[in-house]
Protein backbone atom coordinates (compact mmCIF):
# COMPACT_ATOMS: atom_id res chain seq x y z
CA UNK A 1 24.14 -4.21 -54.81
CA UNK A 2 21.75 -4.84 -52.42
CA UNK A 3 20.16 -2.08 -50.21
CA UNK A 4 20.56 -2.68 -46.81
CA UNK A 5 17.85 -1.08 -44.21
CA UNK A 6 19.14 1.65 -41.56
CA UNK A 7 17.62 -0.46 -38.48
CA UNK A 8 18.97 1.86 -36.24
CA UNK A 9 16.33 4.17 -34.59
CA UNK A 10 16.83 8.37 -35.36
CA UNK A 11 18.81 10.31 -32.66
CA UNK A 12 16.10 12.23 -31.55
CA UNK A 13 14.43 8.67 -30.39
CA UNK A 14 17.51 7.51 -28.78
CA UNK A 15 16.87 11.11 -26.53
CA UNK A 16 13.38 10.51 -25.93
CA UNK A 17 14.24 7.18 -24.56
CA UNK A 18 17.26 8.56 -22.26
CA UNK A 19 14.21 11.44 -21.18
CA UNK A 20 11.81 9.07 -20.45
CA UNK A 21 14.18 6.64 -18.19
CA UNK A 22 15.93 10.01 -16.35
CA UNK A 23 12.13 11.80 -15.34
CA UNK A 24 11.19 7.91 -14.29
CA UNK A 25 14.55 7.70 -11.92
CA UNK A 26 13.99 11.47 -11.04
CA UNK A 27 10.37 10.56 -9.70
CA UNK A 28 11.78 7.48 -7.73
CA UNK A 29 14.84 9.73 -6.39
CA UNK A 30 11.69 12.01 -5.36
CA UNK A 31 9.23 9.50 -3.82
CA UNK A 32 12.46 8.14 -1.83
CA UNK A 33 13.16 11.70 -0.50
CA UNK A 34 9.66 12.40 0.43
CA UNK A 35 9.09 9.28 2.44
CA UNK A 36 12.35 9.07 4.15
CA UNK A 37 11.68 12.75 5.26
CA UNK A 38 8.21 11.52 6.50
CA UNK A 39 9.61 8.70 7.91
CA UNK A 40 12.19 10.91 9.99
CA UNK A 41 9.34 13.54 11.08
CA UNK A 42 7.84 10.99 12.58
CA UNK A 43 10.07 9.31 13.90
CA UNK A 44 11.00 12.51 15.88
CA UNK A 45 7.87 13.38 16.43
CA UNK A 46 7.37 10.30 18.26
CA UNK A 47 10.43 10.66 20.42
CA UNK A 48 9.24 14.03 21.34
CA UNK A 49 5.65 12.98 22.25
CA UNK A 50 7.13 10.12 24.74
CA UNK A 51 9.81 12.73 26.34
CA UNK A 52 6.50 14.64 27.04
CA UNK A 53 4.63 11.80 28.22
CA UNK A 54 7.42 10.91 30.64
CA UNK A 55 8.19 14.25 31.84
CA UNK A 56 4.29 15.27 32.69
CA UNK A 57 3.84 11.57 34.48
CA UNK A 58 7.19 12.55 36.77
CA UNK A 59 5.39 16.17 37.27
CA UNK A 60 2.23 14.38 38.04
CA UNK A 61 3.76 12.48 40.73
CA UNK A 62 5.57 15.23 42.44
CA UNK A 63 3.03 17.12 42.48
CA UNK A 64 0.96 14.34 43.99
CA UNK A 65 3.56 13.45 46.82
CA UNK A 66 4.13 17.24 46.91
CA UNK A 67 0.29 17.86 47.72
CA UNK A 68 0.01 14.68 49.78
CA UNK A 69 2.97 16.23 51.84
CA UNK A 70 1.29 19.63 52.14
CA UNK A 71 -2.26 17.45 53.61
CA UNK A 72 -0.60 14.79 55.22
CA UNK A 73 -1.75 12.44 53.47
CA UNK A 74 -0.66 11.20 50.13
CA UNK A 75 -4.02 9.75 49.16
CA UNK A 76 -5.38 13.57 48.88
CA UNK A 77 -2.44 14.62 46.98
CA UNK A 78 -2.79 12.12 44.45
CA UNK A 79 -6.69 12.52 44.48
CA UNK A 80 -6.48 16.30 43.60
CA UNK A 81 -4.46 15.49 41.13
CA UNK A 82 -6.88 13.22 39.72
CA UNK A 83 -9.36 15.71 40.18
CA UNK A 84 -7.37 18.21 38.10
CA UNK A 85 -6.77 15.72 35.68
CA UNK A 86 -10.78 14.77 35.37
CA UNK A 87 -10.85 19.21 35.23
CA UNK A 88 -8.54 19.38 32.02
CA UNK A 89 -10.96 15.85 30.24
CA UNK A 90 -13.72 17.46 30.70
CA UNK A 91 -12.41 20.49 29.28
CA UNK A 92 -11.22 18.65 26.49
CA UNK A 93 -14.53 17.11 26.05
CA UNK A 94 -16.67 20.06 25.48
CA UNK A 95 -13.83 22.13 23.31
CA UNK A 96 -13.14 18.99 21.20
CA UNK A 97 -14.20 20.49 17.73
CA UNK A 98 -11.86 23.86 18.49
CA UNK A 99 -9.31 21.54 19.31
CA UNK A 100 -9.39 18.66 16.59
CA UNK A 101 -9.29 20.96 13.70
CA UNK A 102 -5.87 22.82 14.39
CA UNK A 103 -4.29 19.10 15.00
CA UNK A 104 -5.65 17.82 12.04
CA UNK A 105 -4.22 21.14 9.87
CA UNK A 106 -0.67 20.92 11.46
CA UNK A 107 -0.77 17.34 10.42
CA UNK A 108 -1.86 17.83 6.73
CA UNK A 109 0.82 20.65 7.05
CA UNK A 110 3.13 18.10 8.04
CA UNK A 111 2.44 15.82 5.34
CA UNK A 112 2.09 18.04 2.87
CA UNK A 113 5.44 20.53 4.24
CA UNK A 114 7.49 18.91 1.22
């Protein structure tokens, strides 16, 4: 009789192999979540940001009417508004540093939240 070779791998390889493909579709299933939750953070983040936009340029135009109705004259109700606005930048300008690094920790928050 002839002695014919077991070809067929051990169990415990067949497992390894079944591991190996599960952790590789668990890690996909994982990058998938992670990016779709990105993805829909920033996606409402953005919606957010351009309700603000909108609703601060509507306020800045009342105001400016509302001011140019309280000189008589829009063009000074629109130019103190200006001038507040020019107020707040130059603000900005000289805080920048105390104001850059908390943005730039709630973003890595953000990004890293997951």
């Amino acid at each position: 009789m002839e002695d014919k070779k077991d070809t067929t791998p051990p169990p415990i390889i067949d497992q390894l192999k079944e591991y190996a493909e599960t952790r590789i579709k668990l890690a996909k299933y994982q990058a998938i979540e992670g990016g779709s939750s990105i993805a829909a953070g920033l996606v409402a983040d953005v919606v957010i940001v351009v309700s603000m936009v909108l609703a601060f340029l509507f306020a800045s135009l009342t105001l400016a009417y509302y001011l140019g109705s309280v000189f008589n004259a829009t063009w000074a109700g629109f130019g103190c508004v200006a001038v507040l606005y020019l107020i707040i930048a130059l603000c900005i300008k000289y805080n920048r540093a105390k104001i850059e690094k908390p943005i730039v920790n709630a973003i890595i928050q953000k990004i890293f939240k997951h």
